[in-house]
Protein backbone atom coordinates (compact mmCIF):
# COMPACT_ATOMS: atom_id res chain seq x y z
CA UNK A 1 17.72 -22.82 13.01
CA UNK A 2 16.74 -19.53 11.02
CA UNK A 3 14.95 -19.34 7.40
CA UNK A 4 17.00 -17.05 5.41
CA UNK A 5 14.77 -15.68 2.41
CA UNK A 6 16.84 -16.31 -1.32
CA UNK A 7 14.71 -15.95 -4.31
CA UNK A 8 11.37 -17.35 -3.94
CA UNK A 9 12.65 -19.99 -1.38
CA UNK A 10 14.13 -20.11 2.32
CA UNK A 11 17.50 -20.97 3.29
CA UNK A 12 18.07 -22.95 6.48
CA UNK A 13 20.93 -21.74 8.54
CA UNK A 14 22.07 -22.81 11.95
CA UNK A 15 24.90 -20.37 13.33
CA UNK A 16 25.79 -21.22 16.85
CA UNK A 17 25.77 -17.67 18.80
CA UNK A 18 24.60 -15.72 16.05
CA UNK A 19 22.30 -12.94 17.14
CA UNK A 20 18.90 -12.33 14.90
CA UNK A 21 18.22 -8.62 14.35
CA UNK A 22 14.69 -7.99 13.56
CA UNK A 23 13.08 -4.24 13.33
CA UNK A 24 9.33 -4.58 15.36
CA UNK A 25 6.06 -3.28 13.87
CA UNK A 26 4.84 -0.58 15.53
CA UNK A 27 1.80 -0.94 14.46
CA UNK A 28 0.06 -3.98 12.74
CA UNK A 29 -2.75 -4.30 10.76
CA UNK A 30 -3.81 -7.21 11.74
CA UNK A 31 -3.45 -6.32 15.43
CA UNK A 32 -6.29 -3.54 14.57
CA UNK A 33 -8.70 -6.43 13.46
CA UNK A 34 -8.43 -4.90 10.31
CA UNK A 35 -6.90 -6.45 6.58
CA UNK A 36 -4.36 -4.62 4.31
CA UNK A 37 -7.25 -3.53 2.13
CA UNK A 38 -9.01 -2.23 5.14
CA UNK A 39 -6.77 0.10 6.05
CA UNK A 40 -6.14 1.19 2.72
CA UNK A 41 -9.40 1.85 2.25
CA UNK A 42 -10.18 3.73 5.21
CA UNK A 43 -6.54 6.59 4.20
CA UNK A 44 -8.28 7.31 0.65
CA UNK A 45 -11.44 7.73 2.52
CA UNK A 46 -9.77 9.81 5.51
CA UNK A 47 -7.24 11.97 3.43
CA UNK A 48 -5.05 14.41 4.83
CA UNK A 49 -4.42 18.12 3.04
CA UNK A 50 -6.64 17.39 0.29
CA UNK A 51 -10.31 17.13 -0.33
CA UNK A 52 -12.15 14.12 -0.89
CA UNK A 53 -11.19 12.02 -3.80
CA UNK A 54 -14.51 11.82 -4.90
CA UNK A 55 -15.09 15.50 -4.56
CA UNK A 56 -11.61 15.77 -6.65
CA UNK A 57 -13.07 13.52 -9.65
CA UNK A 58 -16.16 15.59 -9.56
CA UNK A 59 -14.39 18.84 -9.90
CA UNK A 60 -12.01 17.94 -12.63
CA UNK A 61 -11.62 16.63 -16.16
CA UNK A 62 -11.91 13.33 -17.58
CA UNK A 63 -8.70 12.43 -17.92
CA UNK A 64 -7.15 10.21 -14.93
CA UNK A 65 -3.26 9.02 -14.40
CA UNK A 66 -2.71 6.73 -11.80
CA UNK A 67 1.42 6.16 -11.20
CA UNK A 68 1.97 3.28 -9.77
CA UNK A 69 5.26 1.42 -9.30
CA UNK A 70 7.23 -1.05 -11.27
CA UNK A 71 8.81 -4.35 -11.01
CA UNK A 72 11.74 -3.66 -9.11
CA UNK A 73 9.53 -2.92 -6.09
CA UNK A 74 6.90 -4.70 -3.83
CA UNK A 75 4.02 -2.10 -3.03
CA UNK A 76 0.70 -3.64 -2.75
CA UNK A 77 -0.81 -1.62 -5.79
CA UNK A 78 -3.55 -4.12 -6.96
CA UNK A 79 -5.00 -3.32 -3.06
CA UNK A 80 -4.63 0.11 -3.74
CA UNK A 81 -6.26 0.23 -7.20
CA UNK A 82 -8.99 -1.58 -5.48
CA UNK A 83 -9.68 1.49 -3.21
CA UNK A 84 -8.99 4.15 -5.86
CA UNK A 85 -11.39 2.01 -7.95
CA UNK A 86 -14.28 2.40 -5.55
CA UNK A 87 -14.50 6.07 -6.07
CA UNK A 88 -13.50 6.26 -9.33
CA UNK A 89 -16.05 3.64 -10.78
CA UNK A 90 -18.80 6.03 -9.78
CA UNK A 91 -17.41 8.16 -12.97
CA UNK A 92 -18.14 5.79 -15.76
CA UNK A 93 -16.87 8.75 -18.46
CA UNK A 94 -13.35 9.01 -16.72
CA UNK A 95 -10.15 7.38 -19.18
CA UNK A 96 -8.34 5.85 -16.65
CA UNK A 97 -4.22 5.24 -17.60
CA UNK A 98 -2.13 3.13 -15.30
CA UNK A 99 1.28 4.70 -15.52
CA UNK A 100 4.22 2.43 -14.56
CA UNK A 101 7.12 4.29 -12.96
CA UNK A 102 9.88 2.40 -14.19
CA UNK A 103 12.62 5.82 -13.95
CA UNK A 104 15.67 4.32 -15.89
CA UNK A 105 14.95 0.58 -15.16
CA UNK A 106 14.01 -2.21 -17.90
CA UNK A 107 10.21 -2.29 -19.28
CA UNK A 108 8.84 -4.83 -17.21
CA UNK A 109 7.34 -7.98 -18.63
CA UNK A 110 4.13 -9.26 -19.43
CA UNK A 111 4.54 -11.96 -16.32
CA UNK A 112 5.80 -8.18 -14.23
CA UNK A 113 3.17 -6.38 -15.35
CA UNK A 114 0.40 -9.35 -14.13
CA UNK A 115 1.93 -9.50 -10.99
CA UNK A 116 1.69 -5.61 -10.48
CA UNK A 117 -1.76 -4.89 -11.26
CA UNK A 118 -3.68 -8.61 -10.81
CA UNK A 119 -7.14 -7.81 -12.20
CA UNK A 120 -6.41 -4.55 -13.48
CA UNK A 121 -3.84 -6.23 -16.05
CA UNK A 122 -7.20 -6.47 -18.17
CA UNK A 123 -8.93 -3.78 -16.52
CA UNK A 124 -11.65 -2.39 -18.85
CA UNK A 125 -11.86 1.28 -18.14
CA UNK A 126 -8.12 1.10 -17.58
CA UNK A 127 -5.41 1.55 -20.23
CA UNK A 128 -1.61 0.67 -19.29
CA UNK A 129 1.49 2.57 -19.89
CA UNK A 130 4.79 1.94 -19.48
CA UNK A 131 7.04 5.12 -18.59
CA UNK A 132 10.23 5.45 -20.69
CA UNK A 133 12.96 7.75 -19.70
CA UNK A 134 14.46 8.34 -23.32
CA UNK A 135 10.79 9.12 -24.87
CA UNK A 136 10.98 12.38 -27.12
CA UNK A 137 8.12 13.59 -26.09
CA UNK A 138 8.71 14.21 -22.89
CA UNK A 139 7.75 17.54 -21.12
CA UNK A 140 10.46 19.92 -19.33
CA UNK A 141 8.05 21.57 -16.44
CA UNK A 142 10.89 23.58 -14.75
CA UNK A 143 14.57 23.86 -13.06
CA UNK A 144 15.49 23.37 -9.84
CA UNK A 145 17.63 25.60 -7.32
CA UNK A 146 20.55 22.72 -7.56
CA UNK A 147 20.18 23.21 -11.53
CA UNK A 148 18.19 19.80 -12.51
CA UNK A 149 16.25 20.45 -15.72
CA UNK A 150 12.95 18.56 -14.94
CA UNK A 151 11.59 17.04 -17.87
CA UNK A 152 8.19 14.63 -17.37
CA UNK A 153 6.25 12.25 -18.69
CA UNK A 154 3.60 13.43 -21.24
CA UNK A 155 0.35 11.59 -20.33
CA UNK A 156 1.22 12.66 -16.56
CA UNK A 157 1.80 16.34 -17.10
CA UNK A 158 -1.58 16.75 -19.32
CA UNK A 159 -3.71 14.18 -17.36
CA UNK A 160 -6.63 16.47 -15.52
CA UNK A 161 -6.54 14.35 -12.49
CA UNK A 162 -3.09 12.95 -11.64
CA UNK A 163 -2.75 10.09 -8.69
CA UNK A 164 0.39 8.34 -7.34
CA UNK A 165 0.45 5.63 -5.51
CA UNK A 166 3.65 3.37 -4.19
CA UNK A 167 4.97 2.64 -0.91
CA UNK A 168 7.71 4.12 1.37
CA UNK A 169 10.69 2.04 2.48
CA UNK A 170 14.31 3.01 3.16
CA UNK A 171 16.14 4.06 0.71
CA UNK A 172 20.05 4.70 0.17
CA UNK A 173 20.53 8.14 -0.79
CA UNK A 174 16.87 9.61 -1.32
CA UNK A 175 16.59 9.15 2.65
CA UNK A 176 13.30 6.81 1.82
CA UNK A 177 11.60 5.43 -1.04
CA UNK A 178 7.74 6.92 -1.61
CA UNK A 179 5.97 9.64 -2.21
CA UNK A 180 7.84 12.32 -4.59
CA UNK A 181 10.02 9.53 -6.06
CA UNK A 182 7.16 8.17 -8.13
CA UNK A 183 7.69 11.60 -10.23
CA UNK A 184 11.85 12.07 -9.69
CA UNK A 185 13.26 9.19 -10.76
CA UNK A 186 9.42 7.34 -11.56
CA UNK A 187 8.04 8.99 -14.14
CA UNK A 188 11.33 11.56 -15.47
CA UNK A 189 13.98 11.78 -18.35
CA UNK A 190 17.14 10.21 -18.35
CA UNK A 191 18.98 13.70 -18.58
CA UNK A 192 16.80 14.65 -15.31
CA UNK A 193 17.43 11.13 -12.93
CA UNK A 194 21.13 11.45 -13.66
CA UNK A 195 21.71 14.99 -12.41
CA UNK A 196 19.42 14.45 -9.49
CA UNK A 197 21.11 11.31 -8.53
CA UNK A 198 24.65 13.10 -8.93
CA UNK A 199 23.42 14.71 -5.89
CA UNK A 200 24.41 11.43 -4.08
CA UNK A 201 28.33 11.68 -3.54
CA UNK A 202 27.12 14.35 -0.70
CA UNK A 203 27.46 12.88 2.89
CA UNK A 204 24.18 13.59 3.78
CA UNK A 205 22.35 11.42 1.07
CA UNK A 206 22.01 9.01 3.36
CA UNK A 207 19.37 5.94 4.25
CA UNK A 208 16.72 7.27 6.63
CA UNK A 209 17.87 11.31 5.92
CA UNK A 210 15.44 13.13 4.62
CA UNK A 211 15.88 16.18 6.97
CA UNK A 212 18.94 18.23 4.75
CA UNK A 213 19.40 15.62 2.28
CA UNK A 214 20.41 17.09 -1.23
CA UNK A 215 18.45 14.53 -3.30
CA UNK A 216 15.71 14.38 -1.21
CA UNK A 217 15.19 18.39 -1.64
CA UNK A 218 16.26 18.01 -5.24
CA UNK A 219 13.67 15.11 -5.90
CA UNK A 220 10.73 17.27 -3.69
CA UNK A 221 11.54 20.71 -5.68
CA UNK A 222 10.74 18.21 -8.98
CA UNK A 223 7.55 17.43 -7.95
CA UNK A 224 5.99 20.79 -6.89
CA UNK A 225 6.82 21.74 -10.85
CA UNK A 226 3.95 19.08 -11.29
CA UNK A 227 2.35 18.07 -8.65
CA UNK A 228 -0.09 15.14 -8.07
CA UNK A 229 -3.78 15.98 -7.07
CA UNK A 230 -4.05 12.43 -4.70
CA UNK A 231 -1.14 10.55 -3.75
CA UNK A 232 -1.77 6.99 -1.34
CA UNK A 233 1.51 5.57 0.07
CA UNK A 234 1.37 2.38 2.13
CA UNK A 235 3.97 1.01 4.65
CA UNK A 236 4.73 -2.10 4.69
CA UNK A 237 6.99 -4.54 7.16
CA UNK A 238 9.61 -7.04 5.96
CA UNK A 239 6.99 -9.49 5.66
CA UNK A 240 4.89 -7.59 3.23
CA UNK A 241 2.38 -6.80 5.83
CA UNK A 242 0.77 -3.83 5.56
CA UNK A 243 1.46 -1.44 9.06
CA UNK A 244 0.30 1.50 7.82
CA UNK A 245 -1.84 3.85 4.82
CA UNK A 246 -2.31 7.79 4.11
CA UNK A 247 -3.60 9.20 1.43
CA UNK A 248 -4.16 13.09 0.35
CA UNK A 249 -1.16 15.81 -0.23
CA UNK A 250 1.58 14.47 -0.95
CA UNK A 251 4.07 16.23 1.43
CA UNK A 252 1.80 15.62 4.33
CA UNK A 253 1.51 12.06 3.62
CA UNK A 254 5.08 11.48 3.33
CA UNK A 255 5.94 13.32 6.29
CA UNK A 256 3.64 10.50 8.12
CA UNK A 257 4.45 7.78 6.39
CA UNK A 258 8.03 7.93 6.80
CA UNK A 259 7.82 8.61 10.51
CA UNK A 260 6.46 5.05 10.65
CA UNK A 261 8.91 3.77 8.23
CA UNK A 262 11.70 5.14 10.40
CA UNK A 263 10.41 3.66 13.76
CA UNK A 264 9.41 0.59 11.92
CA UNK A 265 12.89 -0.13 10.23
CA UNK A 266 15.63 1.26 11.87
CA UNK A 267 17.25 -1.18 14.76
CA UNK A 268 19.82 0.15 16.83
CA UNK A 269 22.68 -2.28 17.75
CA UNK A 270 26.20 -2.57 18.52
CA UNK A 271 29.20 -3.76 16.38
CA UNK A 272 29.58 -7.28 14.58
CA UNK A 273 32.47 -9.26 13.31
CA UNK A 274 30.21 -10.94 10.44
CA UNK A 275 26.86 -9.72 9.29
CA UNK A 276 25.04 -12.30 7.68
CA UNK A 277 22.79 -10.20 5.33
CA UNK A 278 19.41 -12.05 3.06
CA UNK A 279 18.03 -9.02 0.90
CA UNK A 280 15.05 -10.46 1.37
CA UNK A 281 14.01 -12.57 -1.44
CA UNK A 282 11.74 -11.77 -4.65
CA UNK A 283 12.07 -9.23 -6.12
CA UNK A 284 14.35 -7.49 -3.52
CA UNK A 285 17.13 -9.80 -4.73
CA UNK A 286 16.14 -10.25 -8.15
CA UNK A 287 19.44 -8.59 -9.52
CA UNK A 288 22.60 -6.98 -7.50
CA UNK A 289 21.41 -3.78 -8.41
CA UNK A 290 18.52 -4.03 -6.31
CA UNK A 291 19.93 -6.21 -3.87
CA UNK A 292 22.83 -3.89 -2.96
CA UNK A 293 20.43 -2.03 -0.90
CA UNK A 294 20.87 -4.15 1.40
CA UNK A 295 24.37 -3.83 2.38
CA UNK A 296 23.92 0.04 2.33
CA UNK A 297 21.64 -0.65 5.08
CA UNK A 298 23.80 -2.83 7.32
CA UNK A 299 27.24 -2.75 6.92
CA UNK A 300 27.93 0.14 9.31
CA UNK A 301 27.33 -2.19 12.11
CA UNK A 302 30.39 -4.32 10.68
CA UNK A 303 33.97 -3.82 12.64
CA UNK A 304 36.12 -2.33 10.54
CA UNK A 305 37.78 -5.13 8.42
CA UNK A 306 34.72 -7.63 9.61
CA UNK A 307 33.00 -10.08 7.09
CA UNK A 308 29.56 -9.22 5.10
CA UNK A 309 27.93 -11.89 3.38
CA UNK A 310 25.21 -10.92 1.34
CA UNK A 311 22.28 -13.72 0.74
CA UNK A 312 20.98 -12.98 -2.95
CA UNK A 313 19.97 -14.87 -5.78
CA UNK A 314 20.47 -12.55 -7.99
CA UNK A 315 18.54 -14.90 -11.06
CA UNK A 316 18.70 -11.43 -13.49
CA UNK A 317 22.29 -11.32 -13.16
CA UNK A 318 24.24 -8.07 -11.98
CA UNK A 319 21.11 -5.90 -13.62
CA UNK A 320 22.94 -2.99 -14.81
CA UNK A 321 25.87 -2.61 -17.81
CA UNK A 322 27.69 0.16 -16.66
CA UNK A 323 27.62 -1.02 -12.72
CA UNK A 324 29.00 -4.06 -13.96
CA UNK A 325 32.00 -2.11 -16.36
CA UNK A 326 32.85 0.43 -13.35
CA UNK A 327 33.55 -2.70 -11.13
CA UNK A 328 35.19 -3.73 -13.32
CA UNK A 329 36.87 -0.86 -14.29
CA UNK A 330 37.74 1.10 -10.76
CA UNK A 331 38.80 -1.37 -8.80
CA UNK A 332 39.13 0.94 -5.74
CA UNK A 333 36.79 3.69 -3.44
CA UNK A 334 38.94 6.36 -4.34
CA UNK A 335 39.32 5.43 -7.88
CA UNK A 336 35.07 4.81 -8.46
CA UNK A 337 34.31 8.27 -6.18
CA UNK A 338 37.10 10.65 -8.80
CA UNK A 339 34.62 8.85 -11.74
CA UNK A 340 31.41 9.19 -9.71
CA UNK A 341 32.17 13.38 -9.51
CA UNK A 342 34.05 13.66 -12.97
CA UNK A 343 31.77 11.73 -14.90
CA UNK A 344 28.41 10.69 -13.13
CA UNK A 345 26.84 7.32 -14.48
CA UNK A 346 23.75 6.26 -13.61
CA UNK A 347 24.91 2.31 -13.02
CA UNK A 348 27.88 3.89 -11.91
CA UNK A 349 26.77 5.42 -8.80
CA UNK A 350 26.40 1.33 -7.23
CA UNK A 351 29.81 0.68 -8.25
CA UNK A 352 30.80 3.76 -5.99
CA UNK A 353 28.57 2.26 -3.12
CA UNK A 354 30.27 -1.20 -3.51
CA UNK A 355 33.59 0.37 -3.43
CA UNK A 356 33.01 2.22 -0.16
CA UNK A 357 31.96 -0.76 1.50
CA UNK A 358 34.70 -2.66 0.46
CA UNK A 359 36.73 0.08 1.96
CA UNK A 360 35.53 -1.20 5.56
CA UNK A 361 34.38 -4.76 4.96
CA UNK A 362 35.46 -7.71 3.76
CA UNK A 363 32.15 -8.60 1.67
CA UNK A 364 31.30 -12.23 0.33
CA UNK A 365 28.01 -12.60 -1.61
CA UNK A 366 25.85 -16.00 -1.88
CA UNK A 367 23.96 -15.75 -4.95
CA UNK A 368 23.56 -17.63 -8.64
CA UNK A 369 26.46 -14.99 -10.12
CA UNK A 370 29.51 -15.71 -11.97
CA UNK A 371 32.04 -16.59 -9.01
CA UNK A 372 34.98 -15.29 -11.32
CA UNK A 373 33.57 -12.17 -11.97
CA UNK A 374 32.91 -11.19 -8.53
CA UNK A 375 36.94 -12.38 -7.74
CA UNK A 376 37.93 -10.40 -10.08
CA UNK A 377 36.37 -7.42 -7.95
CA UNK A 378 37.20 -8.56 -4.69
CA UNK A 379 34.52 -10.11 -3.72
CA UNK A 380 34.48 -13.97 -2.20
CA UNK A 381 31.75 -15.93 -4.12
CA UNK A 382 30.23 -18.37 -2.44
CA UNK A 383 27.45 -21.26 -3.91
CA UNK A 384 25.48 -21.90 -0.61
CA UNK A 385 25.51 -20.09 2.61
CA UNK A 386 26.65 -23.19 4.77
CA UNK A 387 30.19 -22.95 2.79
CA UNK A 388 29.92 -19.16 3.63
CA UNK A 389 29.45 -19.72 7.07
CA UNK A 390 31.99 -22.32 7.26
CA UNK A 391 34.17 -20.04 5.18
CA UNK A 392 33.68 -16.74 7.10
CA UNK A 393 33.14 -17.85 10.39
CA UNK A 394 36.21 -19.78 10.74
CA UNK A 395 37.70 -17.38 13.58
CA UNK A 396 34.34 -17.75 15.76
CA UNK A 397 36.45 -19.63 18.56
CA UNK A 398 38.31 -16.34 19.63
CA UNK A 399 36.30 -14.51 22.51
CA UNK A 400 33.61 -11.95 22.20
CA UNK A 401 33.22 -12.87 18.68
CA UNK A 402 29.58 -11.64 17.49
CA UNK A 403 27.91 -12.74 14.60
CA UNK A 404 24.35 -11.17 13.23
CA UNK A 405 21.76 -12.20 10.88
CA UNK A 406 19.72 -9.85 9.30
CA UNK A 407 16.74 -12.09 7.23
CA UNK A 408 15.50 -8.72 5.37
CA UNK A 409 18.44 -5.77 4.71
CA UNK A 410 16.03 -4.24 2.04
CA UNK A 411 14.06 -3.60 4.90
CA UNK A 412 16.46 -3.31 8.42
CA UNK A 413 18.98 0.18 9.04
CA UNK A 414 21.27 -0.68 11.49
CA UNK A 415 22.10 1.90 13.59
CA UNK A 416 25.44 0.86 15.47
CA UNK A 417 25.42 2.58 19.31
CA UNK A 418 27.43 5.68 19.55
């Protein structure tokens, strides 16, 4: 029997032969006798390409921006405040803003924005602001070689002492999450996250690609136009369990953050005729915007014309307008990729995504959405993941049939064998 996460609950599954695909930890907090906060701790106090933070706060103004990520993700930023906080309590006459990096998502809610920052919701040297991408105030700080017009957000660019935080994952296109996307899409216009993420149709913005990926370099060159004095970037496993912290430049800590995050998440494997596929729960699967992810990650280790089923509540719906009219709308890969290069959309771009999958997999989705709205795009709805079993498996008597189960696709690349 395996737990499948969905929403804020597990799903109990028993599928005879199935094969669990887990990525390991490489290295575990809690193996090091140490907590989350520990180790947290111990990267702002042991930075890496930067002075001190304390001997930062000293040397500048008064005027502090922390970035720190939104709803849609799951870093553990009320640990992180708490070891920012240490050195930045010893300067009583510092403003301190908490900037939330929402890029082109929603504002999130007063229930969000308590779950994000815990004490610091009510924080009193701390004031909380919540980024908007269609702001008029915001501040063009340059143009990149690939011609994206980088306009930021105002309390950022004019802060004296700018600090991200956030944590590094896998990510779809941008190679990984982290480190210069807390600026590019975090903190940016509208006008400037849509040509950056245009960037995306190119073969090499890819999950885990950082090494000539287009928006990767395009996101990067963003950042130097205004870059952040400290940045702290955690890793975290599937579980939530902190594996790793570094703190200091920010190029230098994403370099070694994201060599952990690749060892940590990537899982090398053969092919499968079904891929069983949990996003992972709250908030991973709060919407199939985010939860998509997910099936970026793993259905390249699906045979071609093999079964997907993605496990995801999806309790905020599809989470995105125009992803839900270009599904509707392009009802084929070819068709969604001539609209994704004609006429880039942010929204858009996961309807292209869906439509290249689709091009390979058969993909079923388990989830709280409208069943006729995902038939009308192809997809096979399904209300519980027993009757998607039972529906999807029903060839599992021929031979050499393999079946996998991945409890956490936010979090697992499958990287099919060569």
């Amino acid at each position: 029997m395996v737990k499948i996460p969905y929403g804020i609950g597990l799903i109990d599954v028993d599928i005879k032969g199935g094969e669990l695909l887990e990525c390991g930890i490489t290295k575990s907090a809690k193996k090091d006798g140490k907590d989350a906060g520990e180790v947290i701790r111990k990267a702002v106090k042991n930075p890496i390409g930067t002075n001190p933070l304390g001997e930062i706060l000293a040397s500048k103004g008064d005027n502090i921006v922390i970035v720190v990520d939104d709803h849609t993700r799951n870093a553990p930023t009320e640990l992180m405040l708490d070891a920012l906080t240490e050195e930045i309590e010893r300067y009583k006459d510092k403003n301190v803003t908490l900037l939330v990096a929402c890029g082109t998502h929603p504002s999130p809610s007063t229930g969000d924005l308590r779950r994000i920052l815990g004490k610091y919701y009510n924080h009193e040297q701390f004031k909380i602001m919540v980024h908007d991408c269609d702001a008029h105030d915001l501040v063009y700080v340059g143009t990149t070689a690939r011609g994206t017009p980088v306009r930021l957000n105002r309390a950022y660019v004019d802060a004296d002492i700018r600090i991200l935080t956030g944590d590094i994952t896998l990510h779809y296109y941008a190679g990984f999450g982290g480190g210069r996307k807390s600026i590019l899409p975090g903190i940016a216009s509208r006008e400037t996250i849509k040509k950056n993420h245009a960037l995306l149709v190119d073969e090499r913005a890819r999950t885990a690609n950082i090494a000539d990926n287009p928006v990767h370099q395009d996101m990067s060159e963003a950042a130097s136009f205004a870059p952040p004095d400290f940045v702290l970037n955690t890793v975290a496993d599937a579980s939530g369990e902190v594996v790793a912290a570094y703190a200091g430049e920010l190029n230098a800590v994403f370099t070694e953050g994201t060599a952990v995050a690749r060892e940590l998440f990537s899982h090398e494997t053969g092919l499968f005729d079904v891929l069983v596929v949990s996003a992972g729960g709250f908030p991973k699967d709060r919407n199939l915007y985010q939860a998509t992810k997910a099936i970026q990650n793993c259905y390249q280790a699906v045979v071609p014309g093999g079964g997907l089923i993605l496990v995801a509540e999806c309790r905020e719906g599809v989470g995105d307008a125009y992803f839900e009219e270009w599904m509707n709308e392009y009802k084929s890969y070819e068709a969604a990729e001539k609209a994704i290069r004609t006429n880039f959309v942010l929204g858009g771009h996961k309807a292209f995504y869906m439509r290249k999958v689709m091009k390979r997999v058969q993909l079923s989705i388990v989830s709280e959405l409208d069943p006729d709205m995902l038939l009308r795009w192809g997809i096979q709805p399904y209300e519980s993941l027993s009757a998607a079993v039972e529906g999807e498996l029903k060839d599992g008597h021929k031979d050499n049939f393999k079946i996998g189960i991945v409890r956490n696709g936010l979090d697992t690349l499958l990287v099919p064998r060569e």
